[in-house]
N, C-alpha and C. Protein backbone atom coordinates (compact mmCIF):
# COMPACT_ATOMS: atom_id res chain seq x y z
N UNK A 1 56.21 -41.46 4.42
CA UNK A 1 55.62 -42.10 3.24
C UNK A 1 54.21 -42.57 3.61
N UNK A 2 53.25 -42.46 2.79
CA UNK A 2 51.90 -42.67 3.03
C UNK A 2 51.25 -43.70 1.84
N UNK A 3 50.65 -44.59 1.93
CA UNK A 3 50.01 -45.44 0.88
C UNK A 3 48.95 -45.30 1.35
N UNK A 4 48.10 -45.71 -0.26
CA UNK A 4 46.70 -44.79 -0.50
C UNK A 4 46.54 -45.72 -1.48
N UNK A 5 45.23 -46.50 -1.00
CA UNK A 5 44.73 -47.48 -1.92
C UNK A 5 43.00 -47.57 -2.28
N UNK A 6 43.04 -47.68 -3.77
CA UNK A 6 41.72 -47.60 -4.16
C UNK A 6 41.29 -49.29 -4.95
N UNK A 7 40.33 -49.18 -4.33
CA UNK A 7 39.59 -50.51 -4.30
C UNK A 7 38.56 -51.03 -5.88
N UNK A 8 38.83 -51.82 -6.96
CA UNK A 8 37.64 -51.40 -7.90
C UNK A 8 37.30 -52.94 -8.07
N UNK A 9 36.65 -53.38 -9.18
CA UNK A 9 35.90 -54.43 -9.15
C UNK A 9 35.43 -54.62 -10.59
N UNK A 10 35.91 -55.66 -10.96
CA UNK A 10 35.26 -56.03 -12.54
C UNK A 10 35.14 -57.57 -12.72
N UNK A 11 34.05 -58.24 -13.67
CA UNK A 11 33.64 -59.67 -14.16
C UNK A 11 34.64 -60.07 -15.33
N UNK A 12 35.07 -60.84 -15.25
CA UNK A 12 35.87 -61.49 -16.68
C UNK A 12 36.00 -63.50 -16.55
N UNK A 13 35.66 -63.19 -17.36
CA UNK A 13 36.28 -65.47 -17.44
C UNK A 13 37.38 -65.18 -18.66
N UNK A 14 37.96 -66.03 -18.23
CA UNK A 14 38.98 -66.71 -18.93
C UNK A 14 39.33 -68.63 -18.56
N UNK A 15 40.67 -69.09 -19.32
CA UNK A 15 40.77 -70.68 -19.02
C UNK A 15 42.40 -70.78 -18.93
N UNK A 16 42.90 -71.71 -17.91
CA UNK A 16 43.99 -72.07 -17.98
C UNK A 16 44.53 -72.86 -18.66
N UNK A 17 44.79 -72.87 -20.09
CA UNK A 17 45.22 -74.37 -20.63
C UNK A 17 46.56 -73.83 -21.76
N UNK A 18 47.61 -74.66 -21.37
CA UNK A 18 48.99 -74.72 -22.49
C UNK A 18 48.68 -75.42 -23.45
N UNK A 19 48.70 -74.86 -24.25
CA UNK A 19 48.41 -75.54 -25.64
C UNK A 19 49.48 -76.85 -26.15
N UNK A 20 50.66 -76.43 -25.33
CA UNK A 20 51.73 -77.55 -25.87
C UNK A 20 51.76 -78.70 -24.82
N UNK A 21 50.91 -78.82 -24.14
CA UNK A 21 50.11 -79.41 -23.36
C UNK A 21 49.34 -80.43 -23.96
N UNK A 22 49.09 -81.69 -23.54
CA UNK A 22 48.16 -82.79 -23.70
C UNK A 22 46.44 -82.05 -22.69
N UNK A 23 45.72 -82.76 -23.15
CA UNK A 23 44.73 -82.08 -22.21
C UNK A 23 44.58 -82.83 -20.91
N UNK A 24 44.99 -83.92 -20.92
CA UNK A 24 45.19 -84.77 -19.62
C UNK A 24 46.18 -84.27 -18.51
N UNK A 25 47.40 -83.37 -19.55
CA UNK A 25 48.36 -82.92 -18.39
C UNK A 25 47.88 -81.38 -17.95
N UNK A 26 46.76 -80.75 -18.93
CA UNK A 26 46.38 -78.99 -18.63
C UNK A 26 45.12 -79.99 -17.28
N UNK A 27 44.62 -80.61 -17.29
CA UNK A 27 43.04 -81.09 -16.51
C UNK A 27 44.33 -81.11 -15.19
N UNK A 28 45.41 -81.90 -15.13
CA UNK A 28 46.27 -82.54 -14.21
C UNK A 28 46.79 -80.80 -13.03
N UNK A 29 46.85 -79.82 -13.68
CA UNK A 29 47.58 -79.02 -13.46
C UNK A 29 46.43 -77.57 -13.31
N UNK A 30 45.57 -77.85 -13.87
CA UNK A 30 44.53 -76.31 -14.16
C UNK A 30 43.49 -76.78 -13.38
N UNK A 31 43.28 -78.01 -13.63
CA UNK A 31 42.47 -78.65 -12.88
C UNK A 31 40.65 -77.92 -13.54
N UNK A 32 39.93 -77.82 -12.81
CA UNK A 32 38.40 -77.33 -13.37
C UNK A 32 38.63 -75.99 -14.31
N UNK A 33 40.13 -74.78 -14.10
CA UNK A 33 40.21 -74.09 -14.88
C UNK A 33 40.78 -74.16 -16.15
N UNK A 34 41.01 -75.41 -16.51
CA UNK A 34 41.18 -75.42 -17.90
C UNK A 34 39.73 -75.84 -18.83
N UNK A 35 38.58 -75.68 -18.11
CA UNK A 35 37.51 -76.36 -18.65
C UNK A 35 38.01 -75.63 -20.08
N UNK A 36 37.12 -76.36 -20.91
CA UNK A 36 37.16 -75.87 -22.38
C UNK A 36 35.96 -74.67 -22.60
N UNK A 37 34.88 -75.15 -21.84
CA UNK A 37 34.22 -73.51 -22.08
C UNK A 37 34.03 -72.47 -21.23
N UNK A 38 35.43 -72.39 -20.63
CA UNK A 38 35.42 -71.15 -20.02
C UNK A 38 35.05 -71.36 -18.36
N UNK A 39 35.49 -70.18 -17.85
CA UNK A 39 34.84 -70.10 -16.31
C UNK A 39 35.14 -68.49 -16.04
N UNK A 40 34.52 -67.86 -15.26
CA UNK A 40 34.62 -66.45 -14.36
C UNK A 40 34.98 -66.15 -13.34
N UNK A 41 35.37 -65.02 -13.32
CA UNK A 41 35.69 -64.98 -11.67
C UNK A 41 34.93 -63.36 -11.83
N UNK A 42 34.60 -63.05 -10.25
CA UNK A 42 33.96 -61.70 -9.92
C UNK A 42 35.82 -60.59 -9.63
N UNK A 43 36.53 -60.50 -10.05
CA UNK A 43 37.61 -59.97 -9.07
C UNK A 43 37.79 -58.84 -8.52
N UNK A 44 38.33 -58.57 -8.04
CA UNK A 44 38.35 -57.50 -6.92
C UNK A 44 40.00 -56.82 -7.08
N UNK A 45 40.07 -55.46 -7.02
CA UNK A 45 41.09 -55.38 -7.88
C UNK A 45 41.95 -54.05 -6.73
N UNK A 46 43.02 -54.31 -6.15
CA UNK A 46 43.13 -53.01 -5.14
C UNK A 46 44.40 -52.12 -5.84
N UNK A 47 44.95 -50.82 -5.95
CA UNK A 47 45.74 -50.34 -6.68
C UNK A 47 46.56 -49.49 -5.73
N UNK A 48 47.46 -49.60 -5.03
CA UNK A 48 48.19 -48.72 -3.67
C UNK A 48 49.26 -47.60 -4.72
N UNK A 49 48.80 -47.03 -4.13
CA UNK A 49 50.41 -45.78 -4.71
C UNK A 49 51.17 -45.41 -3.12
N UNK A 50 52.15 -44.61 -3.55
CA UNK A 50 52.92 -44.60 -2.12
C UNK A 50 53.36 -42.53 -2.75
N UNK A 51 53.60 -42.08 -1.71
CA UNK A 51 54.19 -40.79 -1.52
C UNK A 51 53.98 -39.88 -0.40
N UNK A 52 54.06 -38.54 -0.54
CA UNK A 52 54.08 -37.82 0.88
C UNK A 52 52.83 -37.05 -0.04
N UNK A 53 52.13 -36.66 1.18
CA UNK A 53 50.99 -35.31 0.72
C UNK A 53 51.16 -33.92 0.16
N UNK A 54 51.19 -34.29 -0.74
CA UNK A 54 50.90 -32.61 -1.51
C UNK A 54 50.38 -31.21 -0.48
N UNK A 55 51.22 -30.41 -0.18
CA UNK A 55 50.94 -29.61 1.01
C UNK A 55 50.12 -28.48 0.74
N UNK A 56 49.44 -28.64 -0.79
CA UNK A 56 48.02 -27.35 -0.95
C UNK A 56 47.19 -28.38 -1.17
N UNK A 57 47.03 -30.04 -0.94
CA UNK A 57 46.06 -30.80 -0.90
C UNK A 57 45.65 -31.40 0.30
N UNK A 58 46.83 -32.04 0.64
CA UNK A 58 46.89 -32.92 1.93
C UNK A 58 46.71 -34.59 1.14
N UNK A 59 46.86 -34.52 -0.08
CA UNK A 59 46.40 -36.12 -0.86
C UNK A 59 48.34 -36.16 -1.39
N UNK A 60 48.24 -37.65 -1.69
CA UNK A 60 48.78 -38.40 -2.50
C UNK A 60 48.64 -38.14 -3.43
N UNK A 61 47.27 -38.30 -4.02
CA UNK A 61 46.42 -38.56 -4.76
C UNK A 61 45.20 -38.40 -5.05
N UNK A 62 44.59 -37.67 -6.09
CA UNK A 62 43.38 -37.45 -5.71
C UNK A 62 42.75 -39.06 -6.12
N UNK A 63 42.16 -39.32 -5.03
CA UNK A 63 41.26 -40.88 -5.19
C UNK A 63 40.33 -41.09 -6.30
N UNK A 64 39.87 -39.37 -6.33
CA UNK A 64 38.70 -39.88 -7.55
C UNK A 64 39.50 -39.77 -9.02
N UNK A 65 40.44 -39.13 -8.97
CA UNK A 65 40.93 -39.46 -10.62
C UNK A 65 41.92 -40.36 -10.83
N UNK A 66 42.21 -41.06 -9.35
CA UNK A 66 42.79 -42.26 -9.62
C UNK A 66 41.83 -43.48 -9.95
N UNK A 67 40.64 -43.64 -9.46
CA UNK A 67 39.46 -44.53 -9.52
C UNK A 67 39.42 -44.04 -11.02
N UNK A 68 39.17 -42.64 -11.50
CA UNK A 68 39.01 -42.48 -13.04
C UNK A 68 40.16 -43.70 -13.95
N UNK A 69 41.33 -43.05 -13.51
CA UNK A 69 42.34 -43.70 -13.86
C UNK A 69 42.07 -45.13 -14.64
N UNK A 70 41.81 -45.76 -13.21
CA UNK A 70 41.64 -47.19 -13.38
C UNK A 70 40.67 -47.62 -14.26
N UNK A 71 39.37 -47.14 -14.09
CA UNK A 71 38.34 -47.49 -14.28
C UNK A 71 38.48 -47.37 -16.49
N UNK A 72 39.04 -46.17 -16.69
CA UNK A 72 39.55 -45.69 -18.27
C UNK A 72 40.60 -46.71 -18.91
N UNK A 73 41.97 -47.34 -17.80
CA UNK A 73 42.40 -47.53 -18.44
C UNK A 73 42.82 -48.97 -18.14
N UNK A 74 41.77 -49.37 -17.45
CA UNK A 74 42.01 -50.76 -16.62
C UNK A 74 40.86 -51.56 -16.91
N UNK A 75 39.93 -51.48 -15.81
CA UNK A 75 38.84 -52.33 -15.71
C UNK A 75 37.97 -51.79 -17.24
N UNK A 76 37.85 -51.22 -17.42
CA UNK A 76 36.84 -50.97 -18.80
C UNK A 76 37.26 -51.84 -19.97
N UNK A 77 38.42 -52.47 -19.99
CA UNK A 77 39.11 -52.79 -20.97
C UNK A 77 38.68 -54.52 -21.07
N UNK A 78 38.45 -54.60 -19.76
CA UNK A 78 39.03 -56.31 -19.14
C UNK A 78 36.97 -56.54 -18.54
N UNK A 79 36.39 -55.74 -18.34
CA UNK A 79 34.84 -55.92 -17.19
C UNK A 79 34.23 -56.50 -18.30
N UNK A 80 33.32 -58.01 -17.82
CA UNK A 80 32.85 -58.13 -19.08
C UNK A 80 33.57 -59.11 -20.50
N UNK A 81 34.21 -59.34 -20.11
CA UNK A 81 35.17 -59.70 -21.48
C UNK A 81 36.28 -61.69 -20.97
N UNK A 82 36.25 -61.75 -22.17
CA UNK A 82 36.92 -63.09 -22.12
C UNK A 82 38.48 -62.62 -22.17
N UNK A 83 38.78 -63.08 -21.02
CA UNK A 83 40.63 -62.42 -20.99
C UNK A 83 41.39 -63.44 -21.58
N UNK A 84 41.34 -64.34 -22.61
CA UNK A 84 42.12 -65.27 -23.28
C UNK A 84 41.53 -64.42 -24.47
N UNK A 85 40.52 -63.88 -24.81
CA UNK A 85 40.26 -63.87 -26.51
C UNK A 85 39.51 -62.34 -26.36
N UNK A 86 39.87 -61.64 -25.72
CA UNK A 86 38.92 -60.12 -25.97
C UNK A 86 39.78 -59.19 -25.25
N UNK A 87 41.22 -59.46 -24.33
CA UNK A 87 41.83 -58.26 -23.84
C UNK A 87 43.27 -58.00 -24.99
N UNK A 88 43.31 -57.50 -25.66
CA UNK A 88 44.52 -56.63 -26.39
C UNK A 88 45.72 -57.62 -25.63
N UNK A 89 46.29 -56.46 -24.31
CA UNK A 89 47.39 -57.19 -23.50
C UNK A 89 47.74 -57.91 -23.16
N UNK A 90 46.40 -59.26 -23.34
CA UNK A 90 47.01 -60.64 -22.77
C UNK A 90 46.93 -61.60 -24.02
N UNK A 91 46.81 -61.38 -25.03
CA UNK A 91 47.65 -61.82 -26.22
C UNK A 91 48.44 -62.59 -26.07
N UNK A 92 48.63 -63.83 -26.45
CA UNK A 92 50.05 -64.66 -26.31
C UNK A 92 50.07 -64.91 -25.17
N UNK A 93 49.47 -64.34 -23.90
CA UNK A 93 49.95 -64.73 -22.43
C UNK A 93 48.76 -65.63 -21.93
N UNK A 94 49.57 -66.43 -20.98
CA UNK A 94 48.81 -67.21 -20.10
C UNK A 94 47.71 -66.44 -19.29
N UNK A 95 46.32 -66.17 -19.27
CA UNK A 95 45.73 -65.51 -18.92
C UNK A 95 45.70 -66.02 -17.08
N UNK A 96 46.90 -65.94 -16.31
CA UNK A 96 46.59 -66.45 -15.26
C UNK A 96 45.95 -65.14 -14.42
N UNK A 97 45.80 -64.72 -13.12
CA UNK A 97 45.69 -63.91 -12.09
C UNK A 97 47.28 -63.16 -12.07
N UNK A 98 48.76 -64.13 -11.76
CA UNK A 98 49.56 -63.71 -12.30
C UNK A 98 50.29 -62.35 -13.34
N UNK A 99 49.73 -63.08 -14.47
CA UNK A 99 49.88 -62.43 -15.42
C UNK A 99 49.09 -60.50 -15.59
N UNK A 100 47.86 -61.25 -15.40
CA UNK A 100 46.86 -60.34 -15.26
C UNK A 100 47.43 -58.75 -14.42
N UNK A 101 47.58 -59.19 -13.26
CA UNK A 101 48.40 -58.10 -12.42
C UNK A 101 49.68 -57.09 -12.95
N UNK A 102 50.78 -58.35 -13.41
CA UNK A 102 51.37 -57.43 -14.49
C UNK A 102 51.64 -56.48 -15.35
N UNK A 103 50.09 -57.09 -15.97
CA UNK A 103 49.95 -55.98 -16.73
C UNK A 103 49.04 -54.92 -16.51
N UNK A 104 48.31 -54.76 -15.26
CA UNK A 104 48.00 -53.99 -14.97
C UNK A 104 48.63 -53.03 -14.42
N UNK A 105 49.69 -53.56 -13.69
CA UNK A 105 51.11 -52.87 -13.20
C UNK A 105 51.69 -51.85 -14.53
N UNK A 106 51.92 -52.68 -15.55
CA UNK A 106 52.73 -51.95 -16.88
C UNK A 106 51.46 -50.22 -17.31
N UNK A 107 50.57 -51.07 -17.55
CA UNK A 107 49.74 -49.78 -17.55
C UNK A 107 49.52 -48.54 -16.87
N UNK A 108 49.31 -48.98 -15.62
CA UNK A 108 48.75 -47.82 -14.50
C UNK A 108 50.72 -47.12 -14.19
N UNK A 109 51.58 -48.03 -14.40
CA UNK A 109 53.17 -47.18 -14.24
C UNK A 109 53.40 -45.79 -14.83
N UNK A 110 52.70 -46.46 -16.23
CA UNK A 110 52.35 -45.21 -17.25
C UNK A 110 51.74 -44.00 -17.56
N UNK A 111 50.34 -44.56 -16.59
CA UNK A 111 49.18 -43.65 -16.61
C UNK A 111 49.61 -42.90 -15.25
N UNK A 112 50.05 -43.28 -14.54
CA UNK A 112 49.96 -42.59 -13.00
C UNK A 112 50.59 -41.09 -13.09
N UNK A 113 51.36 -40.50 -13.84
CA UNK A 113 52.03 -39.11 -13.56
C UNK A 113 50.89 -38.34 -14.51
N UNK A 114 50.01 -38.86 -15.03
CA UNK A 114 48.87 -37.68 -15.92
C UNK A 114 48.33 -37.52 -14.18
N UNK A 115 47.99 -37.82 -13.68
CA UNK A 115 47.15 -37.60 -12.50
C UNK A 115 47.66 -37.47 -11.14
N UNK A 116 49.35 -37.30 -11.19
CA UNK A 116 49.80 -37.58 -9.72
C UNK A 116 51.33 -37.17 -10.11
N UNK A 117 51.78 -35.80 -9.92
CA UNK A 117 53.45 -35.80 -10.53
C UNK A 117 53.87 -36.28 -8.59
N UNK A 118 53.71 -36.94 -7.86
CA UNK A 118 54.21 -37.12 -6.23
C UNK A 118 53.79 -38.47 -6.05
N UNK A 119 52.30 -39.15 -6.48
CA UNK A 119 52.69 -40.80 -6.57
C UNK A 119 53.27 -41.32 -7.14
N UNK A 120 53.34 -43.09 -6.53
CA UNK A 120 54.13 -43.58 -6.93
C UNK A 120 53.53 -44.89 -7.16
N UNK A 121 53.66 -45.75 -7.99
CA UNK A 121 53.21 -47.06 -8.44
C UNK A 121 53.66 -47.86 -7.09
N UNK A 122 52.95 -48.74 -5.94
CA UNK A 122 53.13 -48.76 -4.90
C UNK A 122 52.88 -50.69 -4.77
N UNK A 123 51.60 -51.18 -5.31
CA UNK A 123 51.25 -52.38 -5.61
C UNK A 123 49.97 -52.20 -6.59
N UNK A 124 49.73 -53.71 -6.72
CA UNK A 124 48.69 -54.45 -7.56
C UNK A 124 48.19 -55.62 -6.81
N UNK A 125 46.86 -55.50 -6.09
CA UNK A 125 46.59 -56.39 -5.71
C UNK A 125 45.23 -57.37 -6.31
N UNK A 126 45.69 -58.24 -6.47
CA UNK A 126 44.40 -58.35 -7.30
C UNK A 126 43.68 -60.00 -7.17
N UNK A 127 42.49 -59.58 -6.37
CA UNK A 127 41.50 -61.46 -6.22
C UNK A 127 40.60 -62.13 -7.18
N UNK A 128 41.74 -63.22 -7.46
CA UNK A 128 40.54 -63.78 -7.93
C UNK A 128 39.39 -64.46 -7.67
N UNK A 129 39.50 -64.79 -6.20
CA UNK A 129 38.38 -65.20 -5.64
C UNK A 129 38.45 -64.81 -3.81
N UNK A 130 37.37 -64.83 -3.26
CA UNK A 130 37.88 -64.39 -1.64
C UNK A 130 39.19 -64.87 -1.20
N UNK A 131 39.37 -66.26 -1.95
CA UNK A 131 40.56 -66.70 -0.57
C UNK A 131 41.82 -66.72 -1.74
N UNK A 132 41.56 -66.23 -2.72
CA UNK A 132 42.65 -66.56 -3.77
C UNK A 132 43.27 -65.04 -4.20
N UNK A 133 44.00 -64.47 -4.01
CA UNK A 133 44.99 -63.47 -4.79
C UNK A 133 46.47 -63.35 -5.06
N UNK A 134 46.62 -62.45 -5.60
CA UNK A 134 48.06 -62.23 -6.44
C UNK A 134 48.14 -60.81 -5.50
N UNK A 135 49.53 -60.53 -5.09
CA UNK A 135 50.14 -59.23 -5.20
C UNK A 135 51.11 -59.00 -5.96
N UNK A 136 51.56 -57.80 -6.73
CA UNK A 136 52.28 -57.53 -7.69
C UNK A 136 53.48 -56.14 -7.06
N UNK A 137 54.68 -55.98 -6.69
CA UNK A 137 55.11 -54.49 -6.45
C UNK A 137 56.05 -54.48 -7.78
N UNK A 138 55.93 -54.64 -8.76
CA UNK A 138 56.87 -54.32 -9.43
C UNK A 138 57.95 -55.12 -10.19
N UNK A 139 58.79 -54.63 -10.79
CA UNK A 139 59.45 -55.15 -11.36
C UNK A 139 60.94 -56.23 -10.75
């Protein structure tokens, strides 16, 4: 088994705050990320698949139409954008780092056999800041 990970990178702010929440208990708990107008993060976003090499390629995966992949059906969606009020998928959800991964997980599960009938959805790694990330394998 071989894992094969591609590395991408997109801007988004979003805010941590429960609405059924007092704002004294979201400040208590979110702390500076519940500000009310917002904050960003630069994140850094890693996507591993797992399988054996295709023996007229020698790949997993081809890297660049997995980077396509991502880039179409991931970061383009989210780069740029307020992830409480401008991403489709996080609707209703707590826009944490958490969350975020998730559903990047649900997506790319989907998208991965247009570009790969031998990978496999492997992880989601995803920073929100140098010393801060989420890993995701699944369900």
């Amino acid at each position: 088994m071989i894992f094969v990970s591609r590395h991408e990178h997109f801007n988004a702010a979003h805010k941590l705050y429960n609405s059924n929440w007092s704002s004294e208990q979201n400040e208590a708990v979110f702390g500076p990320c519940a500000n009310e107008n917002w904050h960003g993060h630069n994140f850094e976003l890693i996507v591993t698949v797992k399988g054996t090499p295709d023996p007229d390629t020698g790949f997993v995966v081809d890297l660049k139409k997995l980077s396509q992949l991502i880039r179409s059906k991931v970061t383009s969606r989210v780069d740029h954008k307020n992830l409480n009020l401008d991403v489709d998928f996080m609707k209703d959800k707590m826009a944490s780092t958490e969350n975020l991964a998730i559903e990047f997980w649900k997506i790319l599960k989907v998208e991965l056999p247009a570009i790969s009938h031998n990978a496999k959805l492997h992880s989601i790694k995803l920073y929100e800041t140098p010393r801060n990330f989420v890993e995701y394998f699944g369900d």
